[in-house]
C-alpha atoms as a PDB file:
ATOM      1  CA  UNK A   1    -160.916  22.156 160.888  1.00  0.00           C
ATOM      2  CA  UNK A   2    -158.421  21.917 158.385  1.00  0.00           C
ATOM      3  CA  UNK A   3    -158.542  19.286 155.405  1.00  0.00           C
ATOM      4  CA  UNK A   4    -155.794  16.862 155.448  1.00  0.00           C
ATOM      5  CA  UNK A   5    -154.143  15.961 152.124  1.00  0.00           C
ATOM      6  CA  UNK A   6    -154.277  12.305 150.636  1.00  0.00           C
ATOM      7  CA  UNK A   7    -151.555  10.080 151.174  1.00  0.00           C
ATOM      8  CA  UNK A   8    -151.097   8.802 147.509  1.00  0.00           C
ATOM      9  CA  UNK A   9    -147.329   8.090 146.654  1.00  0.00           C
ATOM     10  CA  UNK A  10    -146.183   9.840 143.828  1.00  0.00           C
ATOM     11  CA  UNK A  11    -144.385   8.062 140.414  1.00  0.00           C
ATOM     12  CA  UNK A  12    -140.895   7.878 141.118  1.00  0.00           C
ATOM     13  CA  UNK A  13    -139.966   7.658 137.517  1.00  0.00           C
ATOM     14  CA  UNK A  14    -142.019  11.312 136.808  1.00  0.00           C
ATOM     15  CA  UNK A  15    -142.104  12.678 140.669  1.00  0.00           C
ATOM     16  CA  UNK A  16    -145.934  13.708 139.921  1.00  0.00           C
ATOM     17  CA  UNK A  17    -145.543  15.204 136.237  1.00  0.00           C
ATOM     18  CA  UNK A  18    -147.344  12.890 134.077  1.00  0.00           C
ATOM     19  CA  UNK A  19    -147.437  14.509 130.953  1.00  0.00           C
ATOM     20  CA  UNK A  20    -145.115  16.837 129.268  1.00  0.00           C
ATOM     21  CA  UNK A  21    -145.392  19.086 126.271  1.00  0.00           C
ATOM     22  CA  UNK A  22    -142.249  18.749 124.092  1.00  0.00           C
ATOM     23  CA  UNK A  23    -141.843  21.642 121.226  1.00  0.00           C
ATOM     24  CA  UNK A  24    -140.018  19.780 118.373  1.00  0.00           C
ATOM     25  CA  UNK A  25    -138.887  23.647 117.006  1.00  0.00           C
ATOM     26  CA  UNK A  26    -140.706  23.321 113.532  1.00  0.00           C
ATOM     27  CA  UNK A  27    -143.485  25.171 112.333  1.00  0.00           C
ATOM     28  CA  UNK A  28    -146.705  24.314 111.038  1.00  0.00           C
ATOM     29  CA  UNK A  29    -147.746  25.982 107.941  1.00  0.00           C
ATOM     30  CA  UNK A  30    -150.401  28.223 109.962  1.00  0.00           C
ATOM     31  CA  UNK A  31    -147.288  29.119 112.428  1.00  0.00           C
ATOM     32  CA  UNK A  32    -147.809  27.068 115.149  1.00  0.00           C
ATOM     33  CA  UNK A  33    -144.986  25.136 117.067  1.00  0.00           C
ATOM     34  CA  UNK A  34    -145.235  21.506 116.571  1.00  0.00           C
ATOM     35  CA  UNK A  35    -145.383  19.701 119.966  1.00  0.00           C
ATOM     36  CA  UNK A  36    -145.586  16.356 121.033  1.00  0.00           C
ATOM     37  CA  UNK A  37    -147.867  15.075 123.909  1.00  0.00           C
ATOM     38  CA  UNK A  38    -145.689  12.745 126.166  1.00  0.00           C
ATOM     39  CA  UNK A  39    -146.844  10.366 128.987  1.00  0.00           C
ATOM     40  CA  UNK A  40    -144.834   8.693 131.650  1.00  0.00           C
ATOM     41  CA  UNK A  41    -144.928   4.787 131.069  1.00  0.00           C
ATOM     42  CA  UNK A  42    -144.768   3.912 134.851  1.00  0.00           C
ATOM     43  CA  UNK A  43    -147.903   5.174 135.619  1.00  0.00           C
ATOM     44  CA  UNK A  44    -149.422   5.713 132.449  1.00  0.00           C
ATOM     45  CA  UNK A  45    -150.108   9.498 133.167  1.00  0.00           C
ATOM     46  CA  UNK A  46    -151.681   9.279 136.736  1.00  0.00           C
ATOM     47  CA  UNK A  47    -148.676  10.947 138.336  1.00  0.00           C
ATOM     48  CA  UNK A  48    -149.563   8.713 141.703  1.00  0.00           C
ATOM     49  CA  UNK A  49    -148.136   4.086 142.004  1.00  0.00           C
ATOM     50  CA  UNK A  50    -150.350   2.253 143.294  1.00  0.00           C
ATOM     51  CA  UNK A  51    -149.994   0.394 146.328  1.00  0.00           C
ATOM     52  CA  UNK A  52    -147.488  -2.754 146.239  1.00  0.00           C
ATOM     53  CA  UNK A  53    -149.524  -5.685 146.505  1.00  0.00           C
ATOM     54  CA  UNK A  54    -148.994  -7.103 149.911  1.00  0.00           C
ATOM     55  CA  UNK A  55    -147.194 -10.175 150.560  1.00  0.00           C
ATOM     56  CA  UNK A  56    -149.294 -13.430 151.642  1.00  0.00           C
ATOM     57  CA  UNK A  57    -147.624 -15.567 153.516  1.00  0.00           C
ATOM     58  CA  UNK A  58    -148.331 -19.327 152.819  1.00  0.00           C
ATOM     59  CA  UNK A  59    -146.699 -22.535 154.417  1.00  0.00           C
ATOM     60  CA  UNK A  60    -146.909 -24.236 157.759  1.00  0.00           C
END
C-alpha cells in the first residue's frame, strides 16, 4: 500500500526553500566564491508554519 505524504503547510514567505546560498561575486584569496548562508525569518529555516493556534471561545 502506498505511503501517503504529510500534510505540513509550507512557509508562505519561502514556499518550502528555507535556506539559500547567495554568491556575493568576490573571491577569496584561495579562489573560492564568497557566499552567504541565508535563512527565511518566518520559519526560521524549517520550510513548513506551524499550525495557527486555535481559537477558544470564552463568554456565556
Amino acid at each position: 500500500m502506498p505511503q501517503r505524504a504529510q500534510n505540513t503547510p509550507i512557509c508562505r514567505d519561502c514556499d518550502g526553500f528555507s535556506t539559500a546560498a547567495i554568491t556575493t561575486g568576490t573571491r577569496n584569496t584561495d579562489g573560492t566564491r564568497t557566499t552567504l548562508r541565508v535563512t527565511c525569518s518566518g520559519c526560521k529555516g524549517t520550510g513548513h508554519t506551524t499550525p495557527a493556534a486555535s481559537l477558544a471561545h470564552t463568554g456565556k
